[in-house]
PDB file of N, CA and C in Angstrom:
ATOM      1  N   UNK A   1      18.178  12.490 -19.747  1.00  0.00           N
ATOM      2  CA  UNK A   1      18.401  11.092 -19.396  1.00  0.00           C
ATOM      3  C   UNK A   1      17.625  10.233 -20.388  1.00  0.00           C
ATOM      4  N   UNK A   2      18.479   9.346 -20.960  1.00  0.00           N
ATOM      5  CA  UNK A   2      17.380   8.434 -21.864  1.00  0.00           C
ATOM      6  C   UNK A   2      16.707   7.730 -20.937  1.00  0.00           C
ATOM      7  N   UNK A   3      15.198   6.727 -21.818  1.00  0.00           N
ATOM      8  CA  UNK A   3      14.284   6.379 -21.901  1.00  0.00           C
ATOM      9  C   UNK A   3      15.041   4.949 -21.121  1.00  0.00           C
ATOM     10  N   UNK A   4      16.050   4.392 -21.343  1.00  0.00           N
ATOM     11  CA  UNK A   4      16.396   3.042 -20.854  1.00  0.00           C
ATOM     12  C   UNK A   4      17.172   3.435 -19.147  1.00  0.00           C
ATOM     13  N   UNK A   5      17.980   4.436 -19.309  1.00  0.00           N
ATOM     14  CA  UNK A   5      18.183   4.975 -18.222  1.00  0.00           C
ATOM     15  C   UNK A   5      17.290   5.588 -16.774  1.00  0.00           C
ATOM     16  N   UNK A   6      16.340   6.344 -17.344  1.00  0.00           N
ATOM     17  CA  UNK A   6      15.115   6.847 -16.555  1.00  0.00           C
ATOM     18  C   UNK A   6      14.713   5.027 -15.474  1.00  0.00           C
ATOM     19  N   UNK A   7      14.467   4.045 -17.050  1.00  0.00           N
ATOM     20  CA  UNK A   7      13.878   2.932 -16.096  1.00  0.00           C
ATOM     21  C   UNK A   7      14.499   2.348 -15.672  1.00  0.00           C
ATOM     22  N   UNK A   8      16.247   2.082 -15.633  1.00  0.00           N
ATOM     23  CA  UNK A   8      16.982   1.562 -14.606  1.00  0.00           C
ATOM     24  C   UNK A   8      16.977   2.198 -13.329  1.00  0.00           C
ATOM     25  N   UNK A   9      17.523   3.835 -13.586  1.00  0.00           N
ATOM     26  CA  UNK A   9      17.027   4.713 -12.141  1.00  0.00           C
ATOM     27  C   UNK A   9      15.935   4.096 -11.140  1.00  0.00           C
ATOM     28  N   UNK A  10      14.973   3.923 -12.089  1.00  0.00           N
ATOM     29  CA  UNK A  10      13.159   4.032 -11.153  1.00  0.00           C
ATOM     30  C   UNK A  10      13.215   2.298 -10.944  1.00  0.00           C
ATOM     31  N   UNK A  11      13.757   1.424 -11.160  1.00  0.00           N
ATOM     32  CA  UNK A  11      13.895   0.088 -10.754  1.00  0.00           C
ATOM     33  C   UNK A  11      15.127   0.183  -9.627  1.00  0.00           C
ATOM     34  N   UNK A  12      15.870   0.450  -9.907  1.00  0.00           N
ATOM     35  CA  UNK A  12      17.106   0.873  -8.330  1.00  0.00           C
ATOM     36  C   UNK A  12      16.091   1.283  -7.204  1.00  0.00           C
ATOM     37  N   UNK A  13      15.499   2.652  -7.535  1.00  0.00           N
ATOM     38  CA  UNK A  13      14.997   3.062  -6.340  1.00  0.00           C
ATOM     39  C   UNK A  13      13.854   2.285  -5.967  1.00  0.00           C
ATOM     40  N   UNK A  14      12.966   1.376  -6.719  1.00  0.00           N
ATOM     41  CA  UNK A  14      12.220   0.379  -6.193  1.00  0.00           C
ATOM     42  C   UNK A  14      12.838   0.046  -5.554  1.00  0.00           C
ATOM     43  N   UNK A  15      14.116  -1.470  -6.107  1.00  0.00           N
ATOM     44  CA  UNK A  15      14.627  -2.104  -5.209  1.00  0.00           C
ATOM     45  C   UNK A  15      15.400  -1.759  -3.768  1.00  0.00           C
ATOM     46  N   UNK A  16      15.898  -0.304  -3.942  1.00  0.00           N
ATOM     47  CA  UNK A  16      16.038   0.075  -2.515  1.00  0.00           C
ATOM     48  C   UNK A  16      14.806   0.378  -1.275  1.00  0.00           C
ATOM     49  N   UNK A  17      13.882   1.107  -1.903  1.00  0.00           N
ATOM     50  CA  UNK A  17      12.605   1.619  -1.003  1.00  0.00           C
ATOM     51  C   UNK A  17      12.349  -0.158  -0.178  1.00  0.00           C
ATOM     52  N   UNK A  18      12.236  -0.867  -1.716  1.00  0.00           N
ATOM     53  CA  UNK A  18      12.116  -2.649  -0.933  1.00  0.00           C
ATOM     54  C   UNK A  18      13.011  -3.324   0.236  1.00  0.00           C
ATOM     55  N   UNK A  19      14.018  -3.038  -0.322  1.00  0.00           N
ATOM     56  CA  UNK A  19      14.926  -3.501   0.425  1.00  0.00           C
ATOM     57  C   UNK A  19      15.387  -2.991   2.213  1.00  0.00           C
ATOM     58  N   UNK A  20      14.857  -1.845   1.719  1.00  0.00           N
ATOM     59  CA  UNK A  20      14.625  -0.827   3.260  1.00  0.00           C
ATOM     60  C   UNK A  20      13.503  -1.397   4.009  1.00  0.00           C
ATOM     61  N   UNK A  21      12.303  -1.782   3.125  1.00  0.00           N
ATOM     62  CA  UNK A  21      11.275  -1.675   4.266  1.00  0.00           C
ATOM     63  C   UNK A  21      11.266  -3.721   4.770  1.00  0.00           C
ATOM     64  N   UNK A  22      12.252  -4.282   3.852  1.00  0.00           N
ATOM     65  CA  UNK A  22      12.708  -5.693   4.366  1.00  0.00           C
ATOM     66  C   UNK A  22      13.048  -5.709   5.781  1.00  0.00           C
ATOM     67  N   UNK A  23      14.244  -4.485   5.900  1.00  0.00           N
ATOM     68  CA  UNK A  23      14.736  -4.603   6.722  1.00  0.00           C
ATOM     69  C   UNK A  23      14.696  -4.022   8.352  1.00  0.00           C
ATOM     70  N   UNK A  24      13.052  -2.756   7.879  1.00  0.00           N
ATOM     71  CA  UNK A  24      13.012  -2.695   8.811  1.00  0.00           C
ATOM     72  C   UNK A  24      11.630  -3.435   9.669  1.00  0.00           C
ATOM     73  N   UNK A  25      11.648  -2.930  11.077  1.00  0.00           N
ATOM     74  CA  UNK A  25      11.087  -3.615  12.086  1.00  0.00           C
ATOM     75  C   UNK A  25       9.015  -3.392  11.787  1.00  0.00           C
ATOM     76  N   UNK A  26       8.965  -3.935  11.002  1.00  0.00           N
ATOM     77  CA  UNK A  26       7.334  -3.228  10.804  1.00  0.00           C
ATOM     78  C   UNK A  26       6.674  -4.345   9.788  1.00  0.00           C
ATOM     79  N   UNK A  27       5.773  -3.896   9.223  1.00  0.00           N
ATOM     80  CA  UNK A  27       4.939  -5.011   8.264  1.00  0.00           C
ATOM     81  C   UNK A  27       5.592  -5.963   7.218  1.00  0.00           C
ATOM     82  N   UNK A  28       5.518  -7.061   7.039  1.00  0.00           N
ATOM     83  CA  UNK A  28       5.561  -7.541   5.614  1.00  0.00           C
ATOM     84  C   UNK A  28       5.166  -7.956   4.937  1.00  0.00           C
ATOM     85  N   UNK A  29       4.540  -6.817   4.252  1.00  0.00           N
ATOM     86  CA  UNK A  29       3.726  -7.416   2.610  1.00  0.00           C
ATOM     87  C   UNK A  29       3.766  -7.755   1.573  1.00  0.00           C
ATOM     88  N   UNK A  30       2.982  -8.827   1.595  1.00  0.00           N
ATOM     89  CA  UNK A  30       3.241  -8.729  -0.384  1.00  0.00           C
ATOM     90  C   UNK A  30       3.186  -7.654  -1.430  1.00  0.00           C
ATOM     91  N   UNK A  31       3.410  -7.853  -2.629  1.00  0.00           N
ATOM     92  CA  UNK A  31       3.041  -7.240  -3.508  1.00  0.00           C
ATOM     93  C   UNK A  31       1.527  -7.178  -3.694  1.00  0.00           C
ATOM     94  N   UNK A  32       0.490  -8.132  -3.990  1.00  0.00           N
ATOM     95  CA  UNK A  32      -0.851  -7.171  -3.275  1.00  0.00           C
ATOM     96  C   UNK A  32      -1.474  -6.573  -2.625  1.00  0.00           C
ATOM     97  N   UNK A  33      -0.814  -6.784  -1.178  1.00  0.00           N
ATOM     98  CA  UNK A  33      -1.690  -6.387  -0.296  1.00  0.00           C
ATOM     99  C   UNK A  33      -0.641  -4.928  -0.054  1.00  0.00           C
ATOM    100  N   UNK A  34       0.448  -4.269  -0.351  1.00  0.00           N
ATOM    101  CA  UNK A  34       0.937  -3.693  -0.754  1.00  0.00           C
ATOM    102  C   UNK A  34       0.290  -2.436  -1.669  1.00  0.00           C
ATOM    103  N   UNK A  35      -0.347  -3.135  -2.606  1.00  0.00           N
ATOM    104  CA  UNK A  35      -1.249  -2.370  -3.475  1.00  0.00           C
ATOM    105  C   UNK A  35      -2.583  -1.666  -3.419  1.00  0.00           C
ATOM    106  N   UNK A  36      -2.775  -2.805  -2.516  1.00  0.00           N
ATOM    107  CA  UNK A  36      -4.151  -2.623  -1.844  1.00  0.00           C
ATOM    108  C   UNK A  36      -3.722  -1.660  -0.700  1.00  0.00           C
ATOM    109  N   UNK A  37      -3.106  -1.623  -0.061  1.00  0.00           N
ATOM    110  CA  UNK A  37      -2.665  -0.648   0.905  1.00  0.00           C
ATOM    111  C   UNK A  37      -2.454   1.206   0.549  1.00  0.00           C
ATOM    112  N   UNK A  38      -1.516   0.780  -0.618  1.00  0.00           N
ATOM    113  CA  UNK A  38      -1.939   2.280  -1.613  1.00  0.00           C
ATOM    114  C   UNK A  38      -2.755   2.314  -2.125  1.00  0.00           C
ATOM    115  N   UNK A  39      -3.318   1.655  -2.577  1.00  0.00           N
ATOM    116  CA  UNK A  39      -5.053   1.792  -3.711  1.00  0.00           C
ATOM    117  C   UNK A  39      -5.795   2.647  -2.277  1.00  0.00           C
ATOM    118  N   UNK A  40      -5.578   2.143  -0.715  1.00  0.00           N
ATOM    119  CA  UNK A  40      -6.745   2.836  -0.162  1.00  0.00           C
ATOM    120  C   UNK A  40      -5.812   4.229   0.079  1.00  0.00           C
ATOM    121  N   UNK A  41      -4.739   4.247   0.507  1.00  0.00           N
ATOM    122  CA  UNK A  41      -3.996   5.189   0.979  1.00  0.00           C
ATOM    123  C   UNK A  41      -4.101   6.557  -0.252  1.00  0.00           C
ATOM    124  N   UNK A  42      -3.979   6.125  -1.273  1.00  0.00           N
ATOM    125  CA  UNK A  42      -3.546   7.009  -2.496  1.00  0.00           C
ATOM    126  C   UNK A  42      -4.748   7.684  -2.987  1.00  0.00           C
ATOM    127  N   UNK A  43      -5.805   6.880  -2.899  1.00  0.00           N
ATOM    128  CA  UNK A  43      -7.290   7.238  -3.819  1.00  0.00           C
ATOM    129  C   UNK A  43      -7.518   8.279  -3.026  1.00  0.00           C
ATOM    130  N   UNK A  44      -8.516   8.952  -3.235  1.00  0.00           N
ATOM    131  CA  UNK A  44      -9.266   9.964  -2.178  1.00  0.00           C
ATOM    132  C   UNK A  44     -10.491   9.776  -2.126  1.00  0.00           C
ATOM    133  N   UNK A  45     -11.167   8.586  -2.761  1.00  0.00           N
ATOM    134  CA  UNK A  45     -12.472   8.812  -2.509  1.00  0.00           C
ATOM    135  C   UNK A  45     -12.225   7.650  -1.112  1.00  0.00           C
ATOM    136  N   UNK A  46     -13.522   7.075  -0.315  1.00  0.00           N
ATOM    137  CA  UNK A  46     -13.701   6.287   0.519  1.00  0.00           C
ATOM    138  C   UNK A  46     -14.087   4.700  -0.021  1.00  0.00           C
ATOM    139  N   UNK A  47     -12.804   3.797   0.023  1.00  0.00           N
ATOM    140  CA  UNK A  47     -12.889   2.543  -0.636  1.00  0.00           C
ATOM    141  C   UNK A  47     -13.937   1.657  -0.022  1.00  0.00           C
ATOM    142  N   UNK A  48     -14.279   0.289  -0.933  1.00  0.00           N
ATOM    143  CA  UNK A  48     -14.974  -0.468  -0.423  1.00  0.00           C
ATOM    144  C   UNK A  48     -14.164  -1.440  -1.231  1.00  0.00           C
ATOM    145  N   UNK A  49     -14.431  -2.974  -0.648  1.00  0.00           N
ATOM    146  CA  UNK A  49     -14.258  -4.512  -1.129  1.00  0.00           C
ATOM    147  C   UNK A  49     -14.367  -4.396  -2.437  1.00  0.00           C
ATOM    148  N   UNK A  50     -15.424  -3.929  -3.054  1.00  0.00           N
ATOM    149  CA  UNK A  50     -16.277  -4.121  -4.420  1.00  0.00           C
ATOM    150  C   UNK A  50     -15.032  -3.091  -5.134  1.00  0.00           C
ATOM    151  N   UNK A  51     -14.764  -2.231  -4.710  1.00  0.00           N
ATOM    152  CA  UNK A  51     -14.100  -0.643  -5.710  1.00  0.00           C
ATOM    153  C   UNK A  51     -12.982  -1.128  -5.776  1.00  0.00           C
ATOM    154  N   UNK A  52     -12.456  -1.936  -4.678  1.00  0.00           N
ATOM    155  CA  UNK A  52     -10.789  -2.243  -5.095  1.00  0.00           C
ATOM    156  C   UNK A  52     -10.934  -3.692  -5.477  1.00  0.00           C
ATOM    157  N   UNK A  53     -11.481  -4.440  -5.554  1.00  0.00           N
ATOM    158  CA  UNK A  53     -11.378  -5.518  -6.817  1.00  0.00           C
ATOM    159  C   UNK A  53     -11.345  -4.667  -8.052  1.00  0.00           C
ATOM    160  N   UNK A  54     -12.408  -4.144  -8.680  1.00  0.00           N
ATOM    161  CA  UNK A  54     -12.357  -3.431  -9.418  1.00  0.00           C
ATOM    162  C   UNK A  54     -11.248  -2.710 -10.138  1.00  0.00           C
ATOM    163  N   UNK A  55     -10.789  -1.831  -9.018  1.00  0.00           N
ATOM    164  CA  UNK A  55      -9.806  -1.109  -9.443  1.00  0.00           C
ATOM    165  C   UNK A  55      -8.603  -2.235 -10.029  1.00  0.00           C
ATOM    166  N   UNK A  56      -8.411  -2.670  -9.181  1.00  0.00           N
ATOM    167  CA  UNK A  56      -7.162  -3.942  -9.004  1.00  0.00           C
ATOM    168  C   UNK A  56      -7.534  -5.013  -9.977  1.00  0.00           C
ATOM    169  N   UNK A  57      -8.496  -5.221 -10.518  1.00  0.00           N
ATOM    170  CA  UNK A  57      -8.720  -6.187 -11.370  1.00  0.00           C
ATOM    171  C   UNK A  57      -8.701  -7.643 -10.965  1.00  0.00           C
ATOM    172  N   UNK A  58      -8.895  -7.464  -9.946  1.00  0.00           N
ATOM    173  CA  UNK A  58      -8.629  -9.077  -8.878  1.00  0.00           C
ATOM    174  C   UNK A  58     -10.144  -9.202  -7.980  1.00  0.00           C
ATOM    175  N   UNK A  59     -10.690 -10.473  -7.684  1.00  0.00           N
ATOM    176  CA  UNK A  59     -11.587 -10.342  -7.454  1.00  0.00           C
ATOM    177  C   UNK A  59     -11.660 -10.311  -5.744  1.00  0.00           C
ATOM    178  N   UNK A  60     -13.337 -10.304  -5.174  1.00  0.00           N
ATOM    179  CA  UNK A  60     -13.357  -9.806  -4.134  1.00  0.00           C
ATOM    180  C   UNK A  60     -13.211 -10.354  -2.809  1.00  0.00           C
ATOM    181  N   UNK A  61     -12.424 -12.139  -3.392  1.00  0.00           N
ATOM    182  CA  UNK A  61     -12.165 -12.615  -1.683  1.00  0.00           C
ATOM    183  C   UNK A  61     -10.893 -11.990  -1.990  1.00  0.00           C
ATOM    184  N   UNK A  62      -9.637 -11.762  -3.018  1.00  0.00           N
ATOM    185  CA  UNK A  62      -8.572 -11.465  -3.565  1.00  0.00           C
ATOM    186  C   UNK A  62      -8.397 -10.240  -2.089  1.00  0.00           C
ATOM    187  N   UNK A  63      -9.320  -9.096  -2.740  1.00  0.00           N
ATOM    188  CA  UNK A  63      -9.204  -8.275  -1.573  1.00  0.00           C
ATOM    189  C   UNK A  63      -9.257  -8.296  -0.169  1.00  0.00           C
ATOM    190  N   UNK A  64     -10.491  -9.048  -0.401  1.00  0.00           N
ATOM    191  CA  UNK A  64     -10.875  -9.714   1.342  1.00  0.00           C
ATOM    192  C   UNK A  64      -9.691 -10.500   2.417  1.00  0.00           C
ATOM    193  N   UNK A  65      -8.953 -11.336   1.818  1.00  0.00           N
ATOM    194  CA  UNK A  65      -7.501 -11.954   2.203  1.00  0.00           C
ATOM    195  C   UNK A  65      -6.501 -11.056   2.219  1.00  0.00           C
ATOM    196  N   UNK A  66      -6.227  -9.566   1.417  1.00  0.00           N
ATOM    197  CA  UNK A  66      -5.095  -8.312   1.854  1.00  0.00           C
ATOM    198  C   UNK A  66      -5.864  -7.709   2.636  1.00  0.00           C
ATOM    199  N   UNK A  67      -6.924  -7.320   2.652  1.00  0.00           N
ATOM    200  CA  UNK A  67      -7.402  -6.496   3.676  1.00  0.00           C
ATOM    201  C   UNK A  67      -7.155  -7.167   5.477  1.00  0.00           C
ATOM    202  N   UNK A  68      -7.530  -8.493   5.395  1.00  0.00           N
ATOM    203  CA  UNK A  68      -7.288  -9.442   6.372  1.00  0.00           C
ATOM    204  C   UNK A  68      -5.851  -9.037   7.208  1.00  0.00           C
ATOM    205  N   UNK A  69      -5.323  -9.262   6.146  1.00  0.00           N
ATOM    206  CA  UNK A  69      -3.629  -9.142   6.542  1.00  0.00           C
ATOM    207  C   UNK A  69      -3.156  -7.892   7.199  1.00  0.00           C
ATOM    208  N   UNK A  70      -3.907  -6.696   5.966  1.00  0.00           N
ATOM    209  CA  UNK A  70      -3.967  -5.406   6.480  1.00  0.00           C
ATOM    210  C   UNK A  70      -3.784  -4.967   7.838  1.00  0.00           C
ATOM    211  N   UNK A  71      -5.044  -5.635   8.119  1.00  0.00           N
ATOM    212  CA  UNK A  71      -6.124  -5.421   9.322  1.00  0.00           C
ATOM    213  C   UNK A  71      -5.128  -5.848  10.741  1.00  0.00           C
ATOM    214  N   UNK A  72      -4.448  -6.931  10.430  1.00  0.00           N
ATOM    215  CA  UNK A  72      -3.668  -7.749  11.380  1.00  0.00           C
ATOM    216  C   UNK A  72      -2.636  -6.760  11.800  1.00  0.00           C
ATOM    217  N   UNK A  73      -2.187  -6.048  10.950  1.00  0.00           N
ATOM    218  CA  UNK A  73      -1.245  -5.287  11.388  1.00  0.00           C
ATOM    219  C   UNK A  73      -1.670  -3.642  11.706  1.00  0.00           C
ATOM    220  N   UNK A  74      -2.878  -3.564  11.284  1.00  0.00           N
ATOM    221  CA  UNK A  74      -3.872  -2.355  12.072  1.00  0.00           C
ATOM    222  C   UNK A  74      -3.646  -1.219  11.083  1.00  0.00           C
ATOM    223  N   UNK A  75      -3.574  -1.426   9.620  1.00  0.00           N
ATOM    224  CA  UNK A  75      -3.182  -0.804   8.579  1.00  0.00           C
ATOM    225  C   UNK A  75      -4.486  -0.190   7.928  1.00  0.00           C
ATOM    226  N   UNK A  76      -5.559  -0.694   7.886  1.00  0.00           N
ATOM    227  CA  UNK A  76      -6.876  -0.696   7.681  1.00  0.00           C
ATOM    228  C   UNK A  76      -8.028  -0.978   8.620  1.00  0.00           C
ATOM    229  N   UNK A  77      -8.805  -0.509   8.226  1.00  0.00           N
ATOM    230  CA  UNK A  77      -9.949  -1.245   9.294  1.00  0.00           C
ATOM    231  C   UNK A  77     -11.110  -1.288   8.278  1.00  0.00           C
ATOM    232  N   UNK A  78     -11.902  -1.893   8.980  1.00  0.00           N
ATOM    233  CA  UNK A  78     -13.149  -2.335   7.912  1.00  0.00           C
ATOM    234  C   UNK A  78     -14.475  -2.102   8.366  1.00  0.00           C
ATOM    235  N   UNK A  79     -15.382  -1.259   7.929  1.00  0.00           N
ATOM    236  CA  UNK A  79     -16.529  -0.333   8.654  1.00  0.00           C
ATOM    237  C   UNK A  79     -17.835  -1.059   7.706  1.00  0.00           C
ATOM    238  N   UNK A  80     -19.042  -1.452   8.076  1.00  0.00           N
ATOM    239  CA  UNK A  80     -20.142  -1.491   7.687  1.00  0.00           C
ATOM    240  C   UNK A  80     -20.614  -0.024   6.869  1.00  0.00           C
ATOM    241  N   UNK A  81     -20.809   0.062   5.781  1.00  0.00           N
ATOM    242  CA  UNK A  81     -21.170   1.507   5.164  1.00  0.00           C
ATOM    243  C   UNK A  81     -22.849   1.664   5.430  1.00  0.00           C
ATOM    244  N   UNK A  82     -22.945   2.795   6.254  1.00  0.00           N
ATOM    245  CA  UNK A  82     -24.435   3.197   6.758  1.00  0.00           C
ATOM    246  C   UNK A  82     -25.158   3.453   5.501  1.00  0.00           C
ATOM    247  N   UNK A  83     -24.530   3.825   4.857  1.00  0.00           N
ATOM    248  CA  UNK A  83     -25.583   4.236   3.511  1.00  0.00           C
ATOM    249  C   UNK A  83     -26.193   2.955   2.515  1.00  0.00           C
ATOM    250  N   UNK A  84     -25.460   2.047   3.127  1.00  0.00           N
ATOM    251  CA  UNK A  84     -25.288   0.584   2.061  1.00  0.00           C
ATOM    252  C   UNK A  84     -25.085  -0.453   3.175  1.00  0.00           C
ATOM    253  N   UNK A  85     -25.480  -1.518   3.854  1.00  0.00           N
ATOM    254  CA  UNK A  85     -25.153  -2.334   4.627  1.00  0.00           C
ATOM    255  C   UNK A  85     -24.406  -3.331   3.875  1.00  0.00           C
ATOM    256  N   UNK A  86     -25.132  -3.704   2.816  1.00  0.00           N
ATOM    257  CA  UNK A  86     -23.978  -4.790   2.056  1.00  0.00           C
ATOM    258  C   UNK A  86     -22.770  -4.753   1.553  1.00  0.00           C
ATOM    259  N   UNK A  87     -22.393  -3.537   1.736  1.00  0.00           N
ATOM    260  CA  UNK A  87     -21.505  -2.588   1.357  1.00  0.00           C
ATOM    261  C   UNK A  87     -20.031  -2.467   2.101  1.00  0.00           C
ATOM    262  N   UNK A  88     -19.159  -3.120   2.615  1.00  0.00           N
ATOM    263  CA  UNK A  88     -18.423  -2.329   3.536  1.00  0.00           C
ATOM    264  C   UNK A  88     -17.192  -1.318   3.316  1.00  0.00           C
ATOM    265  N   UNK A  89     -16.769  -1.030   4.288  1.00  0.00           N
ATOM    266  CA  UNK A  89     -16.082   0.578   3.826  1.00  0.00           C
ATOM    267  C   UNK A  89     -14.777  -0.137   4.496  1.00  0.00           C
ATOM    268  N   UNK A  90     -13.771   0.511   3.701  1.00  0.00           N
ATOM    269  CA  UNK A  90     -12.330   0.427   4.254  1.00  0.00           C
ATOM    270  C   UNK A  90     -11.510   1.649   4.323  1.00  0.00           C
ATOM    271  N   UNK A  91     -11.176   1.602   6.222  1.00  0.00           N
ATOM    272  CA  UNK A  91     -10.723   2.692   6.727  1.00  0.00           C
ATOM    273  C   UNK A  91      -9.283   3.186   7.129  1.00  0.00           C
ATOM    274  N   UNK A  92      -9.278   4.138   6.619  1.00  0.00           N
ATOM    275  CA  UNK A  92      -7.928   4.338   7.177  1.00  0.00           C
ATOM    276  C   UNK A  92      -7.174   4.389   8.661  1.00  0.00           C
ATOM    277  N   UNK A  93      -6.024   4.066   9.298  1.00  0.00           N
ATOM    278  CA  UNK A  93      -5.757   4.341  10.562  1.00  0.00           C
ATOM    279  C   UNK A  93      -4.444   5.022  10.989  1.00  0.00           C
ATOM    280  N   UNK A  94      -4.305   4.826  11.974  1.00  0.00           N
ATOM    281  CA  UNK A  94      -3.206   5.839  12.569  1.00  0.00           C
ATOM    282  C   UNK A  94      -1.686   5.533  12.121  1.00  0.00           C
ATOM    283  N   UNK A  95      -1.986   3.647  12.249  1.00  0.00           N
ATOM    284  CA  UNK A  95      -0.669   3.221  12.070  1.00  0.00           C
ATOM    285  C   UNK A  95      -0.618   3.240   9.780  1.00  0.00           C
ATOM    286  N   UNK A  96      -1.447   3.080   9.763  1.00  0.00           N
ATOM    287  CA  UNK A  96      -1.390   2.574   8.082  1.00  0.00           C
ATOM    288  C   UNK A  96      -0.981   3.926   7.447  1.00  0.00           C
ATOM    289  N   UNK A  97      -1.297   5.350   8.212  1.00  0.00           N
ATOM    290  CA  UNK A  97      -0.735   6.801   7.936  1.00  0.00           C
ATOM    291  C   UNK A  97       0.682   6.586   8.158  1.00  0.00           C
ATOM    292  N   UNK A  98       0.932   6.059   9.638  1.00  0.00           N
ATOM    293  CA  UNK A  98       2.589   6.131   9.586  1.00  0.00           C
ATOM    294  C   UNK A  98       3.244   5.430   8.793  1.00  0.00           C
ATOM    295  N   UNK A  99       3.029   4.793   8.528  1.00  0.00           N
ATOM    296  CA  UNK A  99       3.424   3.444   7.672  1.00  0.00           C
ATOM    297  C   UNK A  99       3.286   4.251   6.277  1.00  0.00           C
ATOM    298  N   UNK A 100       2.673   4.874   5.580  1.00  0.00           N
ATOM    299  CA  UNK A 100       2.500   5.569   4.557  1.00  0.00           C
ATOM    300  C   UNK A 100       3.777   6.988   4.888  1.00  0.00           C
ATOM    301  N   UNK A 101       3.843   7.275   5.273  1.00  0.00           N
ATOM    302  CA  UNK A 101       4.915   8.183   5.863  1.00  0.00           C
ATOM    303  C   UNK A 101       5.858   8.256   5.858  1.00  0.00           C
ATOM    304  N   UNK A 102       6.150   6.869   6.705  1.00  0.00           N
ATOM    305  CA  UNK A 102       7.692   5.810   6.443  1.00  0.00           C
ATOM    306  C   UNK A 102       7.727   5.641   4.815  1.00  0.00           C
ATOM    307  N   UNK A 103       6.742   5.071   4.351  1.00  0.00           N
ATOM    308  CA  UNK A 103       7.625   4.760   2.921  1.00  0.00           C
ATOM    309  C   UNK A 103       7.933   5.575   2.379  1.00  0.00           C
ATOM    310  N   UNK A 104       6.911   6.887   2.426  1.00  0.00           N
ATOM    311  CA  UNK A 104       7.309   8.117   1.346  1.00  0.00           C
ATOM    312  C   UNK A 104       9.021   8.508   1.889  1.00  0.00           C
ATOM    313  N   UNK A 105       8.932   8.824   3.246  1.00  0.00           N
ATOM    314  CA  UNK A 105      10.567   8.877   3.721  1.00  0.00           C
ATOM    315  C   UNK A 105      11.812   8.100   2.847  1.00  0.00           C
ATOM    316  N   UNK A 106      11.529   6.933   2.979  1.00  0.00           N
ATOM    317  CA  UNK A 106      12.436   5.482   2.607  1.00  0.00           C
ATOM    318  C   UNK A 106      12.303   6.021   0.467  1.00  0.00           C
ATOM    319  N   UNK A 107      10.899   5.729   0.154  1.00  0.00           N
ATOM    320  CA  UNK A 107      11.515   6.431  -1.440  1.00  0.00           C
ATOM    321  C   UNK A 107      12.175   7.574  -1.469  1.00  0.00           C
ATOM    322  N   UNK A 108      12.181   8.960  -0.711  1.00  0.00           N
ATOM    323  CA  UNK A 108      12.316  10.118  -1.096  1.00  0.00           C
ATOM    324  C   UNK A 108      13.849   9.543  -1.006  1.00  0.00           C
ATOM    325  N   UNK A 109      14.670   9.230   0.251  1.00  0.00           N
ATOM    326  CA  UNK A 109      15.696   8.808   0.558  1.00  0.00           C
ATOM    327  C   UNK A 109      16.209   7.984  -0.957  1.00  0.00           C
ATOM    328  N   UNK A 110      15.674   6.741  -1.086  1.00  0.00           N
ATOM    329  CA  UNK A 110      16.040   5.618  -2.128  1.00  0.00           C
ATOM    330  C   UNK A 110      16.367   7.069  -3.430  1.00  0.00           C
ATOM    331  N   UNK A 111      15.322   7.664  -3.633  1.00  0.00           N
ATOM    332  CA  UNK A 111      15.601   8.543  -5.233  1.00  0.00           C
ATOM    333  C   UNK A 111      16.738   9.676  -4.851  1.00  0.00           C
ATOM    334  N   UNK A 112      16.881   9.948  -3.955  1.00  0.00           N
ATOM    335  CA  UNK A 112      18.489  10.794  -4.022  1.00  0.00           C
ATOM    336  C   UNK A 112      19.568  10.116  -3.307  1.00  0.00           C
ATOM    337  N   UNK A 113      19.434   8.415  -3.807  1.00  0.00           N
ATOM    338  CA  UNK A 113      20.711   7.597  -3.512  1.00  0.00           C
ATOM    339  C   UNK A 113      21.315   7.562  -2.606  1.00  0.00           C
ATOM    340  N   UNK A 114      20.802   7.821  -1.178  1.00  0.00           N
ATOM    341  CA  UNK A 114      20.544   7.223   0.157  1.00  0.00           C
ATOM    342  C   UNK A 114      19.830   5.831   0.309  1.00  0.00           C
ATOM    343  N   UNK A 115      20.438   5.038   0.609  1.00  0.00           N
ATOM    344  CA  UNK A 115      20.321   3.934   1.135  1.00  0.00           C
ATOM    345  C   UNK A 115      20.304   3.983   2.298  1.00  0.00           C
ATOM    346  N   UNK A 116      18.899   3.006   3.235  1.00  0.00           N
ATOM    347  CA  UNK A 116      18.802   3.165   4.665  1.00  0.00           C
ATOM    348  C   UNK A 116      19.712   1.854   5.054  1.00  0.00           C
ATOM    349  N   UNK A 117      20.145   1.624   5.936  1.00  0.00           N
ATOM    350  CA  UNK A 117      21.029   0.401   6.697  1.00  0.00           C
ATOM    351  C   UNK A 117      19.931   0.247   7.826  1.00  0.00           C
TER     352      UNK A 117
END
């Protein structure tokens, strides 16, 4: 598959995975807080405020306002780090797993050209 082809493919299946999770009954995020959602979901170490500005290159109310949002929909939670008080930790939860779950479903679907209705 050429090089121009590969990135039309992988932009389709964006816009479908998107277009799926438009439509269904669950969160809606932006594109940062989106990111921020995989930045904690994807990493393996244990995130903080400070690590995902960082990572993200955006600074740390930037995070503080997706995490917010996060939080609203029970995607994250946000822990005082015992080792560091100034520090806080961002946690993973039950629903922000399913929700991670669902999407991998919705891409795996989107990349072998299933479209969800």
């Amino acid at each position: 598959m050429a090089t121009s082809e590969a990135t039309e493919s992988l932009v389709n299946v964006l816009r479908d995975t998107i277009v799926a999770l438009v439509r269904q009954d669950g969160p809606d995020l932006s594109a940062r807080q989106f990111g921020v959602f995989l930045t904690c979901y994807l990493e393996g170490d244990a995130q903080t405020v400070r690590g995902l500005a960082a990572a993200l290159d955006v600074s740390k109310p930037v995070i503080s306002r997706a995490l917010d949002r996060l939080a609203d929909f029970d995607l994250v939670r946000r822990k005082a780090d015992p080792a560091d008080r100034r520090s806080v930790l961002v946690q993973r939860t039950p629903a922000g797993n399913a929700y991670l779950k669902d999407i991998r479903s919705i891409l795996r679907d989107a990349s072998n050209g299933k479209a969800r209705r």
